[in-house]
Protein backbone atom coordinates (compact mmCIF):
# COMPACT_ATOMS: atom_id res chain seq x y z
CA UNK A 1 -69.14 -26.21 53.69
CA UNK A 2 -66.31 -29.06 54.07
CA UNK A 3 -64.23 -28.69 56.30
CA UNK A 4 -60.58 -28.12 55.05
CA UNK A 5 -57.34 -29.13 56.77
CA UNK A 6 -54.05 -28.29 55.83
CA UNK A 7 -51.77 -30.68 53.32
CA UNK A 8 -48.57 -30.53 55.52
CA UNK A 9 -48.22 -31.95 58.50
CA UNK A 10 -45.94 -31.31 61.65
CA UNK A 11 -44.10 -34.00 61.28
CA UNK A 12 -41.69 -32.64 58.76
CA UNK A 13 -40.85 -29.97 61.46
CA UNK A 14 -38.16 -32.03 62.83
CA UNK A 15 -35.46 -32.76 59.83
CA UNK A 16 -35.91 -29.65 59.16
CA UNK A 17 -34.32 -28.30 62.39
CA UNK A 18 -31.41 -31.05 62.33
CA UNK A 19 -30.83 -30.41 58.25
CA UNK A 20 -30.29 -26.46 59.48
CA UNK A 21 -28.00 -27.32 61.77
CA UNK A 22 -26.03 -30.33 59.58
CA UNK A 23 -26.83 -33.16 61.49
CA UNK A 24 -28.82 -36.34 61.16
CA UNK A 25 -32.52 -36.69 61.64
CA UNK A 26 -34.18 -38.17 64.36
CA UNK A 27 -34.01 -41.75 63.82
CA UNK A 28 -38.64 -41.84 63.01
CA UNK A 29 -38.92 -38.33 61.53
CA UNK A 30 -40.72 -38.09 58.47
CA UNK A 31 -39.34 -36.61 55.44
CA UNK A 32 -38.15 -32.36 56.44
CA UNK A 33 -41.21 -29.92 54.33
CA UNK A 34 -39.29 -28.62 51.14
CA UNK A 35 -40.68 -25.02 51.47
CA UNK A 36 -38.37 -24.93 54.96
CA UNK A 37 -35.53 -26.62 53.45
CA UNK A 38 -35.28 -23.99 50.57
CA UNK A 39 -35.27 -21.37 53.15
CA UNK A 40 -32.45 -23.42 55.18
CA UNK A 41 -30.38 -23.61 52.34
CA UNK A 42 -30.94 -21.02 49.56
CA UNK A 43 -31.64 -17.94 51.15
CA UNK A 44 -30.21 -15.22 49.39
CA UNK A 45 -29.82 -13.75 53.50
CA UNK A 46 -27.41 -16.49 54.50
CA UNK A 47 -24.18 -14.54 54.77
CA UNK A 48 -20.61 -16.12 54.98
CA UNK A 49 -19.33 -16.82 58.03
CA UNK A 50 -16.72 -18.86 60.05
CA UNK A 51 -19.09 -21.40 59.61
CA UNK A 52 -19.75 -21.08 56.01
CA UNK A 53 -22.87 -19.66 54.05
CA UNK A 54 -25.20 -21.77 56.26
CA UNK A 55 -27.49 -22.37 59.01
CA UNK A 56 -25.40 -22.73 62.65
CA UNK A 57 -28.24 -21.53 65.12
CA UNK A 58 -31.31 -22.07 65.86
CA UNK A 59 -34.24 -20.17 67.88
CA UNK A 60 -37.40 -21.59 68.51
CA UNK A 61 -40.21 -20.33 69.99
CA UNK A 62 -43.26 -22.15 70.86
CA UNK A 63 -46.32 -20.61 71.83
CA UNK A 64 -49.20 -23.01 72.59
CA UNK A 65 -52.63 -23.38 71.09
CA UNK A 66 -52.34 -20.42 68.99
CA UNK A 67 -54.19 -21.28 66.10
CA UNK A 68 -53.84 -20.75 61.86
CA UNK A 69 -57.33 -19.01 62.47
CA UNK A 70 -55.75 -16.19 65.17
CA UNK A 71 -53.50 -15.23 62.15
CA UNK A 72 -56.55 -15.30 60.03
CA UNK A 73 -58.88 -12.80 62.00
CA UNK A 74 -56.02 -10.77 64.05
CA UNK A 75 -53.15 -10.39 61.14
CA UNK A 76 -52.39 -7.07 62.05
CA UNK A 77 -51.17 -8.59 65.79
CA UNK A 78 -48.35 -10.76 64.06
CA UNK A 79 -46.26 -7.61 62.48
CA UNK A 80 -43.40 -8.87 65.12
CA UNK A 81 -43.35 -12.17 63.68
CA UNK A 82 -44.05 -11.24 59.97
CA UNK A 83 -41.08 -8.45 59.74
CA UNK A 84 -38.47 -11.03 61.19
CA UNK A 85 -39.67 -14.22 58.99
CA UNK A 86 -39.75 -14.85 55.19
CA UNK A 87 -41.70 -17.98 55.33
CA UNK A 88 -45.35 -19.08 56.69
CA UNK A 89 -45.73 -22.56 56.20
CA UNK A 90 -49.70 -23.57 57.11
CA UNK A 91 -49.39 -27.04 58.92
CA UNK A 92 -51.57 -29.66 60.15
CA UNK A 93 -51.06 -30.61 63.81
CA UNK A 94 -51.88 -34.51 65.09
CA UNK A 95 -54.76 -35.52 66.92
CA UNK A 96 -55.34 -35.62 69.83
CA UNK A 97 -54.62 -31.84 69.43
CA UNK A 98 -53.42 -31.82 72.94
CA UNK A 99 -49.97 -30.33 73.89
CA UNK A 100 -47.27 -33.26 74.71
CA UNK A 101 -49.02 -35.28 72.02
CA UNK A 102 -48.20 -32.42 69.65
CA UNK A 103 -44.80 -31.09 70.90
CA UNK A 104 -43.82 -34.87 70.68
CA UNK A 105 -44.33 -34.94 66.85
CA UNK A 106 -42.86 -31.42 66.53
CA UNK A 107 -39.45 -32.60 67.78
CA UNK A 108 -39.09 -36.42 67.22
CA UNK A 109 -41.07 -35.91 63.30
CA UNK A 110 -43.09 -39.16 63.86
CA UNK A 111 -46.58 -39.96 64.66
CA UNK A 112 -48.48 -40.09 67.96
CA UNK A 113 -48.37 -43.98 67.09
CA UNK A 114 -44.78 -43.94 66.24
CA UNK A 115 -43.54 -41.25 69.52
CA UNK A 116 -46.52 -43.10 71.42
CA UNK A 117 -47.65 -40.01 73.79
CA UNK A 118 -51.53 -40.62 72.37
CA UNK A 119 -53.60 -38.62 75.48
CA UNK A 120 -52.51 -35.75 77.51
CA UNK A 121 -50.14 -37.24 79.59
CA UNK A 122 -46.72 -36.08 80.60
CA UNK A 123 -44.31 -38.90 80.61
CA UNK A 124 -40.51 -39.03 79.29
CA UNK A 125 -40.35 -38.71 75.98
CA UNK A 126 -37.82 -41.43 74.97
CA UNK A 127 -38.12 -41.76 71.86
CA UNK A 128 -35.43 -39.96 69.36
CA UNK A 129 -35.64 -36.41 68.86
CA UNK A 130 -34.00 -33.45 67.73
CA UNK A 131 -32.04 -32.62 70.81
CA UNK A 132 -30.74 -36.06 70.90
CA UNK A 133 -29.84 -35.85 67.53
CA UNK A 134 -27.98 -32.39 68.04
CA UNK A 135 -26.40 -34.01 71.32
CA UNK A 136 -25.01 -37.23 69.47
CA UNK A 137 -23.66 -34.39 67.22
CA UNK A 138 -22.12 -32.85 69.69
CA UNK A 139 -24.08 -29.88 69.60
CA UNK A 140 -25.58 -27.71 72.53
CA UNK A 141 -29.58 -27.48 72.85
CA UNK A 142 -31.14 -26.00 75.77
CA UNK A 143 -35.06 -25.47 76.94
CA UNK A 144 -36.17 -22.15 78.26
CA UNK A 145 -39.84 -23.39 79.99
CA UNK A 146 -42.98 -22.31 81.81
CA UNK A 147 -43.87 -23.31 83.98
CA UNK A 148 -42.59 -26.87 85.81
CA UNK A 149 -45.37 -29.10 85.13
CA UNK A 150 -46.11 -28.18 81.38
CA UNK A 151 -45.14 -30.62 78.43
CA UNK A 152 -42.30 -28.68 77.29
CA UNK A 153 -40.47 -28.99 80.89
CA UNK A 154 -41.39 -32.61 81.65
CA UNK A 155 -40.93 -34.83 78.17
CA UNK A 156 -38.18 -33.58 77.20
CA UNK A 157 -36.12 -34.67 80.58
CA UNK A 158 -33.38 -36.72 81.06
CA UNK A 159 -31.00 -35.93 78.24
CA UNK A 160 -27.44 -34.10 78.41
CA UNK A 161 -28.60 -30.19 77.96
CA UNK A 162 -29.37 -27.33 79.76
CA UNK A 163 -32.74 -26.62 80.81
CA UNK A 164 -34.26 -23.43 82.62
CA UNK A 165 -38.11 -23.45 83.83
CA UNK A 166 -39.46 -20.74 85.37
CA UNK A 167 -43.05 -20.21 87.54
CA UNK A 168 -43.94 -16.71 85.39
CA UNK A 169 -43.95 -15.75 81.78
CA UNK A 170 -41.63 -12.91 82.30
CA UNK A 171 -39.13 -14.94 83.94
CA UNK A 172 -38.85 -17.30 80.66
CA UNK A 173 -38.15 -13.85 78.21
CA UNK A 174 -35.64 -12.31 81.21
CA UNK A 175 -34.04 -15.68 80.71
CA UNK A 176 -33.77 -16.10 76.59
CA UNK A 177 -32.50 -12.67 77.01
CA UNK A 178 -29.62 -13.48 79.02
CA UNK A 179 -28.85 -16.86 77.06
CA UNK A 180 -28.69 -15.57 73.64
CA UNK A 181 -25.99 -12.82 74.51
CA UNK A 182 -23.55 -15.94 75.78
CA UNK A 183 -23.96 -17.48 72.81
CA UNK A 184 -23.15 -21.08 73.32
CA UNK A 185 -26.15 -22.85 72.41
CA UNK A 186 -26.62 -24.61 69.12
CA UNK A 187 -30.07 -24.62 69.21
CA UNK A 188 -32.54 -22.18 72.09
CA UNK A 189 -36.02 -23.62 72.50
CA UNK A 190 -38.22 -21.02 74.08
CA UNK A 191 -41.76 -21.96 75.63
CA UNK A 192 -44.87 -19.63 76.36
CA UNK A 193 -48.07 -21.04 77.84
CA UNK A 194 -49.66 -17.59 78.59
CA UNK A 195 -52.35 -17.86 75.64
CA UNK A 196 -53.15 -21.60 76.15
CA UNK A 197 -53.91 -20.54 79.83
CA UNK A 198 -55.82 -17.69 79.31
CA UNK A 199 -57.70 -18.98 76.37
CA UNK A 200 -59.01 -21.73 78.31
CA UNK A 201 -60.44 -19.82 81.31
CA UNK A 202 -61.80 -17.11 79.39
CA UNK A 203 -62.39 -17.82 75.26
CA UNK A 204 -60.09 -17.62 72.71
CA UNK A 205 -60.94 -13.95 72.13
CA UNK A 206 -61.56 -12.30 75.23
CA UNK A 207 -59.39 -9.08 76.01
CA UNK A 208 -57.09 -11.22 78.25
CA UNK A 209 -56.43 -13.99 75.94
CA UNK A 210 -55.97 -11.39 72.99
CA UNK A 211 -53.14 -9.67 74.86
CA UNK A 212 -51.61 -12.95 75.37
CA UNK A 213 -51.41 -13.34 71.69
CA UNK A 214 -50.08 -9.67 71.57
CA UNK A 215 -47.09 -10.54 74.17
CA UNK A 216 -46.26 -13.89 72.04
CA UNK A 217 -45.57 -11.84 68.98
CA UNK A 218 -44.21 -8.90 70.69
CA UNK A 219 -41.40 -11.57 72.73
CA UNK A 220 -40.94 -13.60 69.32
CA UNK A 221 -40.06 -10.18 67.97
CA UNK A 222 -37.68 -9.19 71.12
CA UNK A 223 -35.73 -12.52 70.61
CA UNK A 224 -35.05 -11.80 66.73
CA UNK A 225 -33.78 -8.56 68.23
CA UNK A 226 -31.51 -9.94 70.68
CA UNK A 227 -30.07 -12.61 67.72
CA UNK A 228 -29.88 -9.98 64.96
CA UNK A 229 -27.61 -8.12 68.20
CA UNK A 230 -25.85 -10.93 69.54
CA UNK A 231 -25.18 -13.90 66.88
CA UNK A 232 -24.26 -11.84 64.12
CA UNK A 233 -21.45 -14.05 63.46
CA UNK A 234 -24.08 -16.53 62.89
CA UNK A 235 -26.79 -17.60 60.50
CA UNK A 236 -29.51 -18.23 62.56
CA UNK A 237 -32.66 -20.10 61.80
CA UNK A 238 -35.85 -18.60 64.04
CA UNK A 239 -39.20 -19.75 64.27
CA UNK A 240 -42.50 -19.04 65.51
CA UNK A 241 -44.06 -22.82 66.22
CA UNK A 242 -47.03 -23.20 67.82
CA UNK A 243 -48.16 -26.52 68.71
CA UNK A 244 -51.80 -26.87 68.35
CA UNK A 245 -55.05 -24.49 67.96
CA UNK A 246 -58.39 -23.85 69.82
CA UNK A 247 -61.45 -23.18 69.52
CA UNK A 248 -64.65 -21.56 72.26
CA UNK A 249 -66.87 -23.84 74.17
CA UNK A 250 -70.77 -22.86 74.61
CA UNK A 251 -69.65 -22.16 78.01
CA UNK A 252 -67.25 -19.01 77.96
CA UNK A 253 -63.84 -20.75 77.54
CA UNK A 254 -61.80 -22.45 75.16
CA UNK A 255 -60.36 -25.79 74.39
CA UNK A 256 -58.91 -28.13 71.65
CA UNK A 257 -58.16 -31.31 71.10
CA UNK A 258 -60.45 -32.37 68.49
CA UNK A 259 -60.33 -32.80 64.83
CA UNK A 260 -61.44 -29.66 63.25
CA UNK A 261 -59.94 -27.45 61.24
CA UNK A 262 -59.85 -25.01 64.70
CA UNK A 263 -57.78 -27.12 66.23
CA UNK A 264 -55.71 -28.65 63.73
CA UNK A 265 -54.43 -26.40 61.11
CA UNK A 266 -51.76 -23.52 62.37
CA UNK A 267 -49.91 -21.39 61.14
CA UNK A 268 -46.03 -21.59 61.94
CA UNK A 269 -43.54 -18.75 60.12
CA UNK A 270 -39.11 -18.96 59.92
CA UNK A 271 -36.86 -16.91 58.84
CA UNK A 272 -33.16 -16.47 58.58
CA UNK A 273 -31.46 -13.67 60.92
């Protein structure tokens, strides 16, 4: 059996989450994917606001390595993230499917040889991206990380916004929690390592790595909770992005990184709140 990747790639991820918000793209993102943009701006849940019958929030949440296959074998475990979303969009990821390579495409929209993080290193990302694009618009973005040396709390330094990184999972929801009630970011990015880690010290589906999947869906769900609560004079955009998959080793543990469907295609769902 061929293998069989999915048609659209990560790279339209970005425009997307600057059209939402009315503001330009990042200066090498690749063209927004039109199934996102419908949702963005015809979906018969925008409601009028102060700010007009469109998008001015967004949440993001991010939980790594959790693969289009997961969703596949284990539906049942993304009711959280089904109930609160209205459209699953199945997307290729860029190789090497490693995480800073990855996030980099997912918020500048270009290529690993256009954003040029190509291995799993953790420099600044300089190139343009979607929270410089929201901060030349004068627009608030913030990062909500785990843990201080992951990709999500290291490439993205250097740039006018708020970020909060944590040493435990719980700390990172405890966190979101609080934000969201303020209300006075644009745009809340919201990290989660725990399945990554897991997965790679004990398989992809061993019992601990499986409840790490449970807690992503179960803390995407809590957030769409707090916004439906707290930005209800707001149409807010919410997804569930992860940035890679996975798949087992011969040796007990997980991985990714390569090009196979495993690793490559996921699975990442938004809705409007």
């Amino acid at each position: 059996m061929m293998d069989v990747f999915n048609s659209f790639s990560l790279t339209g991820v970005a425009a997307n989450l600057t059209g939402a918000l009315g503001v330009e793209a990042p200066k090498f993102a690749e063209a927004p994917n039109p199934f996102m943009k419908t949702l963005i701006e015809e979906s018969p849940l925008l409601k009028e606001t102060s700010h007009g019958r469109k998008v001015d929030r967004v949440l993001m949440y991010n939980p790594d390595a959790v693969a289009l296959w997961l969703y596949q074998k284990y539906t049942e475990k993304y009711a959280p993230v089904v109930k609160n979303t209205q459209v699953s969009l199945p997307l290729a990821t860029v190789m090497p499917s490693v995480t800073p390579v990855c996030f980099s495409t997912m918020y500048t929209g270009a290529l690993p040889e256009v954003h040029g993080i190509k291995v799993y290193e953790k420099p600044v990302q300089h190139t343009d991206s979607v929270f410089d694009a929201l901060i030349r618009a004068g627009k608030k973005p913030c990062i909500i990380s785990c843990t201080p040396n992951c990709s999500m709390s290291m490439i993205w330094k250097e740039r006018d916004m708020d970020y909060f990184i944590f040493d435990k999972v719980p700390e990172v929801l405890e966190k979101a929690l609080e934000v969201i009630p303020e209300d006075k970011y644009d745009m809340v990015v919201v990290y989660n390592h725990n399945y990554d880690s897991r997965m790679h010290k004990t398989g992809a589906e061993s019992e601990d790595s499986l409840a790490q999947l449970d807690d992503n869906c179960r803390t995407f769900g809590l957030l769409c909770d707090a916004v439906r609560e707290h930005w209800k004079d707001h149409n807010t955009l919410v997804g569930f992005a992860p940035d890679h998959g996975c798949h087992d080793t011969d040796k007990d543990s997980g991985t990714h990184g390569l090009y196979m469907p495993e690793d490559i295609n996921i699975m990442h769902f938004y809705g409007i709140i």
